[in-house]
PDB file of N, CA and C in Angstrom:
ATOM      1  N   UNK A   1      18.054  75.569 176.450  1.00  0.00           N
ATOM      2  CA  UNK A   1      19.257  76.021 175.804  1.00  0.00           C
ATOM      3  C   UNK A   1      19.771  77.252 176.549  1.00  0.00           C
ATOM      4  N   UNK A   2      21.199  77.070 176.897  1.00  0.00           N
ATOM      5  CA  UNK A   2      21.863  78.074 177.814  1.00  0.00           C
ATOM      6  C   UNK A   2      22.776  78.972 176.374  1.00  0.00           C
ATOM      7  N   UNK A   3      22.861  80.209 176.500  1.00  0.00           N
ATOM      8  CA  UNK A   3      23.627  81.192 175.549  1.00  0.00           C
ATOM      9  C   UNK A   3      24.572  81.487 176.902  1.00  0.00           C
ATOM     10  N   UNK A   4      26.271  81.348 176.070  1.00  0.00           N
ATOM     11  CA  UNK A   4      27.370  81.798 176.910  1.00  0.00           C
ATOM     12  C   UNK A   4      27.495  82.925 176.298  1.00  0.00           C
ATOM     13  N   UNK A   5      28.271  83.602 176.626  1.00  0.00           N
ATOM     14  CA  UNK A   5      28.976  85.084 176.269  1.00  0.00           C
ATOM     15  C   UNK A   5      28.480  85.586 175.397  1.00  0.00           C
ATOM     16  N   UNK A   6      26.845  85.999 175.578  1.00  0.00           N
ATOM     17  CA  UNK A   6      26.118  86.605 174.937  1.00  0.00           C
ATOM     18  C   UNK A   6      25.984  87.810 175.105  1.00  0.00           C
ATOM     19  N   UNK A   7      25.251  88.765 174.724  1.00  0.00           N
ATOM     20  CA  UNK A   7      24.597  89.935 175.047  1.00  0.00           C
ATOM     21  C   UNK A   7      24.333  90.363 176.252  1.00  0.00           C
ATOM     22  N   UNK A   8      24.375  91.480 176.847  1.00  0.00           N
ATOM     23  CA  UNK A   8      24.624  92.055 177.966  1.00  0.00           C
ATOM     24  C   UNK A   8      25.365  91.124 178.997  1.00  0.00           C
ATOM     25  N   UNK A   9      26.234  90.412 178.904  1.00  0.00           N
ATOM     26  CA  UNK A   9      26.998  89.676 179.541  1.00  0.00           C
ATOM     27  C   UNK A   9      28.024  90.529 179.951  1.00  0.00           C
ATOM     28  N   UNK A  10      28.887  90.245 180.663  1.00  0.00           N
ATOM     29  CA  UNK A  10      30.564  91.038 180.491  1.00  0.00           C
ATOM     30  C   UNK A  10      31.733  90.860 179.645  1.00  0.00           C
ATOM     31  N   UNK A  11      31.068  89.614 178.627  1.00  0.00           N
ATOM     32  CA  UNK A  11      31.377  89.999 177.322  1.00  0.00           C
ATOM     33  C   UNK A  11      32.577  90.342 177.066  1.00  0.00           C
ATOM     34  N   UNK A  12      32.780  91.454 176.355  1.00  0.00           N
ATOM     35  CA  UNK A  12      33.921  92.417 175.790  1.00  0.00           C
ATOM     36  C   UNK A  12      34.556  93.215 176.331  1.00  0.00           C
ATOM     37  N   UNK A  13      34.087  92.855 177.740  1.00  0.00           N
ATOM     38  CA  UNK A  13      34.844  93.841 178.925  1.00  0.00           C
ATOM     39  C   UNK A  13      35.639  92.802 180.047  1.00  0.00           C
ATOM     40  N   UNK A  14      35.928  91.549 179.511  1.00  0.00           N
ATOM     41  CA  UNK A  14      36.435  90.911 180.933  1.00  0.00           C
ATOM     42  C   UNK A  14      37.722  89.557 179.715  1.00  0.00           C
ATOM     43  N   UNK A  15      38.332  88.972 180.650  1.00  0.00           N
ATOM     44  CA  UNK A  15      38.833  87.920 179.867  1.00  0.00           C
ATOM     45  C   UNK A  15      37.935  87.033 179.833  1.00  0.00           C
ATOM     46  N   UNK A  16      37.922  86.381 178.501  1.00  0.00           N
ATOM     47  CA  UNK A  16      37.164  85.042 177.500  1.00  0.00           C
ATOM     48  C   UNK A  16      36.672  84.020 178.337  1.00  0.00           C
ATOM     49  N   UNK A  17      38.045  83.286 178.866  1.00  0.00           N
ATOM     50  CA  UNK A  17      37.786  82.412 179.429  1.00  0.00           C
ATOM     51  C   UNK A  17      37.172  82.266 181.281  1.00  0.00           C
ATOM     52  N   UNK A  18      37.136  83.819 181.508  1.00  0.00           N
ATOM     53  CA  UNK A  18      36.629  83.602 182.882  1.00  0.00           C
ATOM     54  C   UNK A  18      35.523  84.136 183.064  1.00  0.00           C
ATOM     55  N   UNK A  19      34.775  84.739 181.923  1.00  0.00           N
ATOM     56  CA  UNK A  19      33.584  84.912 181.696  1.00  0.00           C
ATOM     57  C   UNK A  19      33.204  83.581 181.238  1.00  0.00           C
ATOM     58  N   UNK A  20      33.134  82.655 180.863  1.00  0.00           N
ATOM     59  CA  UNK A  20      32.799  81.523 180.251  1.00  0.00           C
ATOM     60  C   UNK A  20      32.598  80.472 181.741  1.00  0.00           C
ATOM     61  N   UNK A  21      33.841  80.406 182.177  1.00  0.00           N
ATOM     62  CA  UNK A  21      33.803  79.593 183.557  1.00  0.00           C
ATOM     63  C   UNK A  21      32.481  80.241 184.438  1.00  0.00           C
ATOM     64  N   UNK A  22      32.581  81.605 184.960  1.00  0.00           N
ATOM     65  CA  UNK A  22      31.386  81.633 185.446  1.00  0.00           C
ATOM     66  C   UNK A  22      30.172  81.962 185.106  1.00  0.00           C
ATOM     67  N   UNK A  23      29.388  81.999 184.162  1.00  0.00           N
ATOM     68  CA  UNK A  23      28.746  81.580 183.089  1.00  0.00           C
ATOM     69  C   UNK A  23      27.984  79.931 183.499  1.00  0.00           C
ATOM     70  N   UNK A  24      29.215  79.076 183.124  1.00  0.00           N
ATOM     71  CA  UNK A  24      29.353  77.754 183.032  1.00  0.00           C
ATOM     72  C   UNK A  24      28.450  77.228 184.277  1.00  0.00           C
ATOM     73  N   UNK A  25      29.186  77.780 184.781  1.00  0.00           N
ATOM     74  CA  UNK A  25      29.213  77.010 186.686  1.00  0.00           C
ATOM     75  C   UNK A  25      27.759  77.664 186.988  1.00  0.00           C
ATOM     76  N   UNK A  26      27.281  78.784 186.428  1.00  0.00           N
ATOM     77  CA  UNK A  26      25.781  79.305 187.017  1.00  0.00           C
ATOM     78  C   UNK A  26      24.905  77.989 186.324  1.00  0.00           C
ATOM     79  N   UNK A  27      25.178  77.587 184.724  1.00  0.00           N
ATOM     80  CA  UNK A  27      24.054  76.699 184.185  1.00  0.00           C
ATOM     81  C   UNK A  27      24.550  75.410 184.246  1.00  0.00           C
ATOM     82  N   UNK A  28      25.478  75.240 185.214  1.00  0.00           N
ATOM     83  CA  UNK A  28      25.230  73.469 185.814  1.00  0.00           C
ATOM     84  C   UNK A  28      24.433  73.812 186.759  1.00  0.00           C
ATOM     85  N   UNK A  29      25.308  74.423 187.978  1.00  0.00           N
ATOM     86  CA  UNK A  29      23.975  74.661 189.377  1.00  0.00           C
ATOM     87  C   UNK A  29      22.621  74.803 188.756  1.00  0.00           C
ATOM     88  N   UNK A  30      22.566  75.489 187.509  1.00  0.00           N
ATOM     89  CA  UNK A  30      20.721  75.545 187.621  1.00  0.00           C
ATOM     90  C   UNK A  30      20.682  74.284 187.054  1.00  0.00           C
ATOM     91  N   UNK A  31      21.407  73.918 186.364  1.00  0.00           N
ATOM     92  CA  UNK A  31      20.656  72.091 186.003  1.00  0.00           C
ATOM     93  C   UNK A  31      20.200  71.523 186.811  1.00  0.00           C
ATOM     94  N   UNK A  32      21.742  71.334 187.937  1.00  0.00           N
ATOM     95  CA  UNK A  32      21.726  70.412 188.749  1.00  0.00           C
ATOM     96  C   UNK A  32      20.063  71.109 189.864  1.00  0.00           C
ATOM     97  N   UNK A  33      20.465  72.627 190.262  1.00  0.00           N
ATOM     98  CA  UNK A  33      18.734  72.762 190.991  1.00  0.00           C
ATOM     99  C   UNK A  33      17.584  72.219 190.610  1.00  0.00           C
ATOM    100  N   UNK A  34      17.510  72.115 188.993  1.00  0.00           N
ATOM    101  CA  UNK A  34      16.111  71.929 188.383  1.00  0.00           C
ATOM    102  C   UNK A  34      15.848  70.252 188.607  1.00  0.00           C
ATOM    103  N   UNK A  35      16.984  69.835 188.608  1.00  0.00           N
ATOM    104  CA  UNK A  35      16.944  68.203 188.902  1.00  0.00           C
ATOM    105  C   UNK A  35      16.496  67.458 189.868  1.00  0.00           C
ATOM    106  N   UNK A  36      16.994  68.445 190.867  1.00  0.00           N
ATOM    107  CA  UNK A  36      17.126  68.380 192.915  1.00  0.00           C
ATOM    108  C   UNK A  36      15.599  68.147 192.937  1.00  0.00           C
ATOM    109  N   UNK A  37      14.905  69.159 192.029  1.00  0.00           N
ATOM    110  CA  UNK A  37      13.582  69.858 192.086  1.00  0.00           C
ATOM    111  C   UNK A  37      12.342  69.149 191.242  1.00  0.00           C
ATOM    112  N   UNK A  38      12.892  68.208 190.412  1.00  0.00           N
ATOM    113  CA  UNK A  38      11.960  67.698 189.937  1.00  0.00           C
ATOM    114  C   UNK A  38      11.529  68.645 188.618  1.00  0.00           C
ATOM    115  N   UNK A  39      12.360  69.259 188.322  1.00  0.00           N
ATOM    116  CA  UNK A  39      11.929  70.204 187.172  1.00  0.00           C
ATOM    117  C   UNK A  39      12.693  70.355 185.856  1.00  0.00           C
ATOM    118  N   UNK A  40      11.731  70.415 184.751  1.00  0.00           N
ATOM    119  CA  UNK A  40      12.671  70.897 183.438  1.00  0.00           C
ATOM    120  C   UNK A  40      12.575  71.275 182.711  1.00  0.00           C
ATOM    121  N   UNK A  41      12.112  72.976 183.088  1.00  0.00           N
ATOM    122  CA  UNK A  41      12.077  73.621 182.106  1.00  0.00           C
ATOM    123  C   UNK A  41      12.229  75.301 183.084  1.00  0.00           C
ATOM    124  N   UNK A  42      13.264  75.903 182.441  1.00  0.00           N
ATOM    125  CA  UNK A  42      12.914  77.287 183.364  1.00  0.00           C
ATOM    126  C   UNK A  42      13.396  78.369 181.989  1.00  0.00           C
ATOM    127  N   UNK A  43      12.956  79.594 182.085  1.00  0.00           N
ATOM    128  CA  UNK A  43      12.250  80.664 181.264  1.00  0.00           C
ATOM    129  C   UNK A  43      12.434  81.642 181.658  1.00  0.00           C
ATOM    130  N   UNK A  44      13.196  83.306 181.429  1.00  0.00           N
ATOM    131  CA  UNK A  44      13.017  84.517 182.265  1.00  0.00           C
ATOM    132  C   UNK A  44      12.057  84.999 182.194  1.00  0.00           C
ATOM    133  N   UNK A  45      11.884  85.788 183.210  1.00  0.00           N
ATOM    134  CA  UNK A  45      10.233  86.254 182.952  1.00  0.00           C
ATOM    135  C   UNK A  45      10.356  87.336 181.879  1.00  0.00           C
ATOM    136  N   UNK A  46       9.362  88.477 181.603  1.00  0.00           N
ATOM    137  CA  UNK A  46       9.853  89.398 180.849  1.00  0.00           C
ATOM    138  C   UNK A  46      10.290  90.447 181.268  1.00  0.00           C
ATOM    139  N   UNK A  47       9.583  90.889 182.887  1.00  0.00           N
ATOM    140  CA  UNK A  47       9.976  91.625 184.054  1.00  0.00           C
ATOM    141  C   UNK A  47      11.256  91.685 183.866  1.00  0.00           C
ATOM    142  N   UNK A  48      11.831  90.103 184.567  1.00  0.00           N
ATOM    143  CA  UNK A  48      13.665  90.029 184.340  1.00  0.00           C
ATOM    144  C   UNK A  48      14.177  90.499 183.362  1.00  0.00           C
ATOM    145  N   UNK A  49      13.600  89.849 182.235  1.00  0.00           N
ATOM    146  CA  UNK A  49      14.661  90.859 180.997  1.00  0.00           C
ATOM    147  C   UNK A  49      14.679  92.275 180.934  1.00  0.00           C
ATOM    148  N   UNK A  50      13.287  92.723 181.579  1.00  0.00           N
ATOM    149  CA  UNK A  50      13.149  94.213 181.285  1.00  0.00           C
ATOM    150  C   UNK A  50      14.256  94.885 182.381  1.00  0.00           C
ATOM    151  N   UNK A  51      14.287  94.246 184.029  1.00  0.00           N
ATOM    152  CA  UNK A  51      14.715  94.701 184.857  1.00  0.00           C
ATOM    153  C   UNK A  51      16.497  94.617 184.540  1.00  0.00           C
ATOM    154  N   UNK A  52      16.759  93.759 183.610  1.00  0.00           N
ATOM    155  CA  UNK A  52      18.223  93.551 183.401  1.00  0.00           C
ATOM    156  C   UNK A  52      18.689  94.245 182.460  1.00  0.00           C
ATOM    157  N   UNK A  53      17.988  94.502 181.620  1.00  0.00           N
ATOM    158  CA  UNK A  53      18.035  95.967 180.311  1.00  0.00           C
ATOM    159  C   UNK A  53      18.499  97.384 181.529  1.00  0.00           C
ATOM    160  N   UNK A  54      17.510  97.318 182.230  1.00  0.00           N
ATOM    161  CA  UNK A  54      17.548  98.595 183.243  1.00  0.00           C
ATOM    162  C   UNK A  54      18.898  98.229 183.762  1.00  0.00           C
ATOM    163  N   UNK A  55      19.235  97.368 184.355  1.00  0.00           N
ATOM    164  CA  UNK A  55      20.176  97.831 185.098  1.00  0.00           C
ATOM    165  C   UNK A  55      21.025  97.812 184.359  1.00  0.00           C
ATOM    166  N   UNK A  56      21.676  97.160 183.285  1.00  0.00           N
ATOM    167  CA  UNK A  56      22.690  97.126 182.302  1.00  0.00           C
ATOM    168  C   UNK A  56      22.726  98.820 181.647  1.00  0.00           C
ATOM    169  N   UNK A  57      21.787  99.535 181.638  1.00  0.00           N
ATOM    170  CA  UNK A  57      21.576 100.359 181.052  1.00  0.00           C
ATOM    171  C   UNK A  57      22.051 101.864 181.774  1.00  0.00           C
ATOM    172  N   UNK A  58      21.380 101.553 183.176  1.00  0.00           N
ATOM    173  CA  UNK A  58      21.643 102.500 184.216  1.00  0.00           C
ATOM    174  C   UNK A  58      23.485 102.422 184.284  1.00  0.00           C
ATOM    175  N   UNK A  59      23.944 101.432 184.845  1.00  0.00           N
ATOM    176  CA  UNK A  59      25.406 101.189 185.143  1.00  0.00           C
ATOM    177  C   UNK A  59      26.303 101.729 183.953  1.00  0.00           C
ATOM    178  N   UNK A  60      25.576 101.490 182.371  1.00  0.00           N
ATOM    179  CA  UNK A  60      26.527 102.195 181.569  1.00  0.00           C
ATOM    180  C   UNK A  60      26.303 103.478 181.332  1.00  0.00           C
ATOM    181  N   UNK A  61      25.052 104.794 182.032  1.00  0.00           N
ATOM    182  CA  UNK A  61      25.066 105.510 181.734  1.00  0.00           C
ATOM    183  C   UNK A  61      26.140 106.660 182.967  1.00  0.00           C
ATOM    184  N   UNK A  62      26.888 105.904 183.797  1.00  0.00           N
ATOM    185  CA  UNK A  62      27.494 106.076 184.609  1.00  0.00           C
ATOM    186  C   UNK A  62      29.296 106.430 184.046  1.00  0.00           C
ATOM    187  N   UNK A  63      29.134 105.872 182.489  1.00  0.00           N
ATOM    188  CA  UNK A  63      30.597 106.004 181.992  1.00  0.00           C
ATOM    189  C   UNK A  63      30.422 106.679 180.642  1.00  0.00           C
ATOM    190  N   UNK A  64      31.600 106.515 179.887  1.00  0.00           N
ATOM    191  CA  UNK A  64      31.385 107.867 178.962  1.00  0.00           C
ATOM    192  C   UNK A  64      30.657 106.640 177.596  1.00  0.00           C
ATOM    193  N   UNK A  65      30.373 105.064 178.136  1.00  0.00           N
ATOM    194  CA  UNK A  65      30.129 104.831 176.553  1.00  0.00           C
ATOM    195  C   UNK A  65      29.121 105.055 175.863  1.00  0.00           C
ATOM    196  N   UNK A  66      27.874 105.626 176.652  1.00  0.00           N
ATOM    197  CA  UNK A  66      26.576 106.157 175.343  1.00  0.00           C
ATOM    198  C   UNK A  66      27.095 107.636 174.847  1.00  0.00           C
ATOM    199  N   UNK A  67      28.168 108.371 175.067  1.00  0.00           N
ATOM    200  CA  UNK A  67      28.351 109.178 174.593  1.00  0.00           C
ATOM    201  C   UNK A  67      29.194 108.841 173.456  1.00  0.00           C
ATOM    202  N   UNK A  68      29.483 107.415 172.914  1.00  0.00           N
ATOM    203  CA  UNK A  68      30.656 107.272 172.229  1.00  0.00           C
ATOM    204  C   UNK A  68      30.163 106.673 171.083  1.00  0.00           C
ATOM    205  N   UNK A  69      30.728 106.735 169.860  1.00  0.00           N
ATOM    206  CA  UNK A  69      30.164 105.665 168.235  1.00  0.00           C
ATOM    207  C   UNK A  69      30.633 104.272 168.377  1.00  0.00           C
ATOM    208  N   UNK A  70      30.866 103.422 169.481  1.00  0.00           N
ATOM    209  CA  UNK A  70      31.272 102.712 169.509  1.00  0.00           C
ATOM    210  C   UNK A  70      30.380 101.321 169.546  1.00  0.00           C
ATOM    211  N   UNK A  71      31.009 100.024 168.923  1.00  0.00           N
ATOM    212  CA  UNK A  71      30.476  99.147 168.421  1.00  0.00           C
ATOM    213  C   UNK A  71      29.904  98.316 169.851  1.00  0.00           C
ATOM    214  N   UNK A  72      30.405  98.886 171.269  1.00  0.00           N
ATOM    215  CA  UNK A  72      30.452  98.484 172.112  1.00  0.00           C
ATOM    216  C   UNK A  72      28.660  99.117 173.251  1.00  0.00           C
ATOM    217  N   UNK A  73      27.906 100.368 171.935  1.00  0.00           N
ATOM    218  CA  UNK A  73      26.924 100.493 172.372  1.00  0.00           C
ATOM    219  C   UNK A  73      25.844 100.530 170.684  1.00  0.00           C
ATOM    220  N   UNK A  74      26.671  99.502 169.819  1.00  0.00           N
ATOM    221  CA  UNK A  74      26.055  98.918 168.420  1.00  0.00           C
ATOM    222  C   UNK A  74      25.855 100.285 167.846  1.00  0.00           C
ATOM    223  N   UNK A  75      26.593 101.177 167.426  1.00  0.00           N
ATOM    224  CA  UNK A  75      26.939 102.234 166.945  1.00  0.00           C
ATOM    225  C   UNK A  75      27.149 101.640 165.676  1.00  0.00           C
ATOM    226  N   UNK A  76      27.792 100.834 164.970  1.00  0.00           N
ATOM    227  CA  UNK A  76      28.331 100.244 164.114  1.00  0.00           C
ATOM    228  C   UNK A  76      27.397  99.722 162.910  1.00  0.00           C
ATOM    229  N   UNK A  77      26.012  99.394 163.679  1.00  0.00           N
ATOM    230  CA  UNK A  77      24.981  98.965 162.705  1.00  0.00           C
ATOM    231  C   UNK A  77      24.268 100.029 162.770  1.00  0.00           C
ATOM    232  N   UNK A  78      24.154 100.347 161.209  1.00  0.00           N
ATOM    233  CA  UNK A  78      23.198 101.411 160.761  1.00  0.00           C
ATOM    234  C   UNK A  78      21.453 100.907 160.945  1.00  0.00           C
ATOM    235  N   UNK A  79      20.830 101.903 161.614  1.00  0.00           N
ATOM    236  CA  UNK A  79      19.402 101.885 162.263  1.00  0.00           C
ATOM    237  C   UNK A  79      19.325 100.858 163.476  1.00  0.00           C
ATOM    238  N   UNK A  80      20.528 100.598 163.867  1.00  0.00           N
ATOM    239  CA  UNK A  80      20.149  99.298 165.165  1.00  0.00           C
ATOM    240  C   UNK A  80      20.204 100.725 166.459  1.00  0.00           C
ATOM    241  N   UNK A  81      19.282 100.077 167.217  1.00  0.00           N
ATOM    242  CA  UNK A  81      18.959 101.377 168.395  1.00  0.00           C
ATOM    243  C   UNK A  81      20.251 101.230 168.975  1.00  0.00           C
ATOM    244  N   UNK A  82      20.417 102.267 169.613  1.00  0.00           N
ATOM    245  CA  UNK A  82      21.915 102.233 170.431  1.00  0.00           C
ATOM    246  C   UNK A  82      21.594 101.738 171.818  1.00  0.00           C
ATOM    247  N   UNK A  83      22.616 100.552 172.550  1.00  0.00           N
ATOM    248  CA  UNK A  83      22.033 100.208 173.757  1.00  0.00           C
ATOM    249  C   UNK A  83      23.814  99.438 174.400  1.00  0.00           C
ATOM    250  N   UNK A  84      23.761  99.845 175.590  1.00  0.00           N
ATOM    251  CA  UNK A  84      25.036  99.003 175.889  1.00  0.00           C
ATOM    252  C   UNK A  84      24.940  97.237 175.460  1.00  0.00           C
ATOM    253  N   UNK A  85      25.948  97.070 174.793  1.00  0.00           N
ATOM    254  CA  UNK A  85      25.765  95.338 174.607  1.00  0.00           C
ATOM    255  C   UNK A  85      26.655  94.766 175.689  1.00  0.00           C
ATOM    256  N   UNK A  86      27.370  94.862 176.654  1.00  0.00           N
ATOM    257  CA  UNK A  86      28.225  94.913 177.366  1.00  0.00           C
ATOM    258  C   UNK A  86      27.767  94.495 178.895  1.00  0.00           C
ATOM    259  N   UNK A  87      27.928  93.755 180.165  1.00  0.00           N
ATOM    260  CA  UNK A  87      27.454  94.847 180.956  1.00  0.00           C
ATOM    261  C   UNK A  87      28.512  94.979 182.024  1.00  0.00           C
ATOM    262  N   UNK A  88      28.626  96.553 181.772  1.00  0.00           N
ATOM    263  CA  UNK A  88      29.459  97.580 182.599  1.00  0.00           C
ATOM    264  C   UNK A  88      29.947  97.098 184.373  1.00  0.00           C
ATOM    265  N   UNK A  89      29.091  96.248 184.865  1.00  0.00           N
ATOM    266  CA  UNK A  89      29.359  96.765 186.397  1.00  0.00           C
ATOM    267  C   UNK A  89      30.583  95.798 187.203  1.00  0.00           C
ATOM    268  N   UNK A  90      31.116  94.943 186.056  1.00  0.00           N
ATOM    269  CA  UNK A  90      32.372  94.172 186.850  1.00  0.00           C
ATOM    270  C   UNK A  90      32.215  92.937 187.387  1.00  0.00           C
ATOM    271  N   UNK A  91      32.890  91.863 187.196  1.00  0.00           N
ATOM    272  CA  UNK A  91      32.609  90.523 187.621  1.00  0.00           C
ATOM    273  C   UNK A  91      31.783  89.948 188.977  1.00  0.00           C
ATOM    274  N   UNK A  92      32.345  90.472 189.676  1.00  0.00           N
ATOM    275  CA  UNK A  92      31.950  90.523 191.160  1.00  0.00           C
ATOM    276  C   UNK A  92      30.503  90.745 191.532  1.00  0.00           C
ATOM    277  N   UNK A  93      29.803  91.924 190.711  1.00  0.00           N
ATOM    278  CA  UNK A  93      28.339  92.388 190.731  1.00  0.00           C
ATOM    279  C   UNK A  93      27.390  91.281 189.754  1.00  0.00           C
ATOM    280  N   UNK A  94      28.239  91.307 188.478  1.00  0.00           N
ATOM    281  CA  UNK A  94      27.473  90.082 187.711  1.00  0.00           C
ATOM    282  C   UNK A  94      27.406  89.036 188.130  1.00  0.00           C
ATOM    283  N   UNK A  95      28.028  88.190 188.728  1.00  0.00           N
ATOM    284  CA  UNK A  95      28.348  86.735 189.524  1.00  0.00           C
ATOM    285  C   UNK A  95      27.145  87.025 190.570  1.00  0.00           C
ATOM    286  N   UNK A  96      26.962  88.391 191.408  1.00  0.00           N
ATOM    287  CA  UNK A  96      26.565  88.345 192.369  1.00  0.00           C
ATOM    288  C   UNK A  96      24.772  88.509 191.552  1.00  0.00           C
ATOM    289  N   UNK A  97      24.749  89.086 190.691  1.00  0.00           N
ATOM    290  CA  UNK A  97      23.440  88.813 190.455  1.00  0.00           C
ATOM    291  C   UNK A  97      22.766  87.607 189.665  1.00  0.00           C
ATOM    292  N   UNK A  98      23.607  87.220 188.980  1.00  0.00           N
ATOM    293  CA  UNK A  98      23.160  85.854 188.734  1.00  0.00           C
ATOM    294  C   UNK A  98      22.959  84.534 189.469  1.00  0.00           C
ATOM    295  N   UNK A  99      24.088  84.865 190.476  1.00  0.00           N
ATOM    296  CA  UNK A  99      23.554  83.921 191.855  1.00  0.00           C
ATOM    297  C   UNK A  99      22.472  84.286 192.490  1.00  0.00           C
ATOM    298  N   UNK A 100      22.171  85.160 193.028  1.00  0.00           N
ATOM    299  CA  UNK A 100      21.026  85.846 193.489  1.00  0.00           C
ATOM    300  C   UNK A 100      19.543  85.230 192.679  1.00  0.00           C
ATOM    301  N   UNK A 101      19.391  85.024 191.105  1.00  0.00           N
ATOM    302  CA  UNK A 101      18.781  84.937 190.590  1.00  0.00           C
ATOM    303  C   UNK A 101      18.106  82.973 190.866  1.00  0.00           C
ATOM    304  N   UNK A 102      19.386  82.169 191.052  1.00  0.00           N
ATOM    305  CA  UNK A 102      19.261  81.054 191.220  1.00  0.00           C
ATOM    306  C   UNK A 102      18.412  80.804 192.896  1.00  0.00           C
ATOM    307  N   UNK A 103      18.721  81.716 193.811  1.00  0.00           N
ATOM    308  CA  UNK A 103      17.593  81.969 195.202  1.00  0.00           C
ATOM    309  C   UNK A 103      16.035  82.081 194.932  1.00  0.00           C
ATOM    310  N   UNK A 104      15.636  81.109 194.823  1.00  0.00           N
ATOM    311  CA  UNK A 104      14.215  80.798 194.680  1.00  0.00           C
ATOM    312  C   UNK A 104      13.650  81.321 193.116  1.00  0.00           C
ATOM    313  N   UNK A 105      14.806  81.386 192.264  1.00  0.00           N
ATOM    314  CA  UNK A 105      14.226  81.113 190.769  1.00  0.00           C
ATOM    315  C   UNK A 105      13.856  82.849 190.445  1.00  0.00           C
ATOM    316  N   UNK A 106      14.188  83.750 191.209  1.00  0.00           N
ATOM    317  CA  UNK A 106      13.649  85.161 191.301  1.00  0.00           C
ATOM    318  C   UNK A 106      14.175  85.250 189.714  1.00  0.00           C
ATOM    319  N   UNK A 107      12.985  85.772 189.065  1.00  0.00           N
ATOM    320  CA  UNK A 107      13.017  86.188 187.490  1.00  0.00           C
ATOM    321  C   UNK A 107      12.746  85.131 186.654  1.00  0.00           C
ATOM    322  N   UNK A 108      12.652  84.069 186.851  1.00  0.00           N
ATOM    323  CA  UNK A 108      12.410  82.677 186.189  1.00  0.00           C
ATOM    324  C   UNK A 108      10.832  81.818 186.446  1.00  0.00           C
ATOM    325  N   UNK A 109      10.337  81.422 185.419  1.00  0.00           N
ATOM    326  CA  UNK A 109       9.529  80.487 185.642  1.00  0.00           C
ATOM    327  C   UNK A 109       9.730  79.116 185.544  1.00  0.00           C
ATOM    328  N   UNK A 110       9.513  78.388 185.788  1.00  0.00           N
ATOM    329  CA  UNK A 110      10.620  77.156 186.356  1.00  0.00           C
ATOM    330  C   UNK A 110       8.835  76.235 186.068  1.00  0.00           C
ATOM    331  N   UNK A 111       9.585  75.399 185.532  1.00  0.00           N
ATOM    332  CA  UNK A 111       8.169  73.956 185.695  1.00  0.00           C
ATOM    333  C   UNK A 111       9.000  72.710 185.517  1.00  0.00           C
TER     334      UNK A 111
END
């Protein structure tokens, strides 16, 4: 199961539909890879999630939104930790790391 325009995605910072398209187009290619490959089932590691927290985290501490009450770093829910839900660094960098990620499965366990 693939999640679109989820959490730390670019989300609430980009238009709808072109976050969705590339999104889209990353979880056919990995279908279609896992297929090529004889495989079906792939998993982030926890490394990856941890390493993607970091960088989502680093990139927004670069702008004013952890300084802000905004629903955009879950300010909004009372006792939810504050964390960018967003991620900050612009289409171009996200595309580029999620492709990156599909290069030999880096962050994924794949069977």
């Amino acid at each position: 199961m693939f999640f679109l325009y989820g959490a730390q995605g670019p989300t609430a910072f980009s238009n709808g539909p072109t976050c969705v398209e590339v999104q889209g187009d990353w979880i056919v290619d990995a279908i279609a890879t896992l297929q090529k490959t004889g495989k079906q089932t792939i998993e982030p590691t926890k490394d990856a999630e941890t390493g993607w927290h970091k960088l989502v985290t680093e990139l927004s501490d670069k702008t004013l939104f952890p300084g802000t009450e905004s629903w955009y770093m879950g300010a909004n829910i009372p006792g939810k930790p504050r964390e960018q839900l967003n991620f900050p660094g612009g289409f171009p960098m996200y595309e580029k790391e999620c492709r990156n990620a599909l290069d030999g499965w880096k962050g994924f366990v794949v069977a």
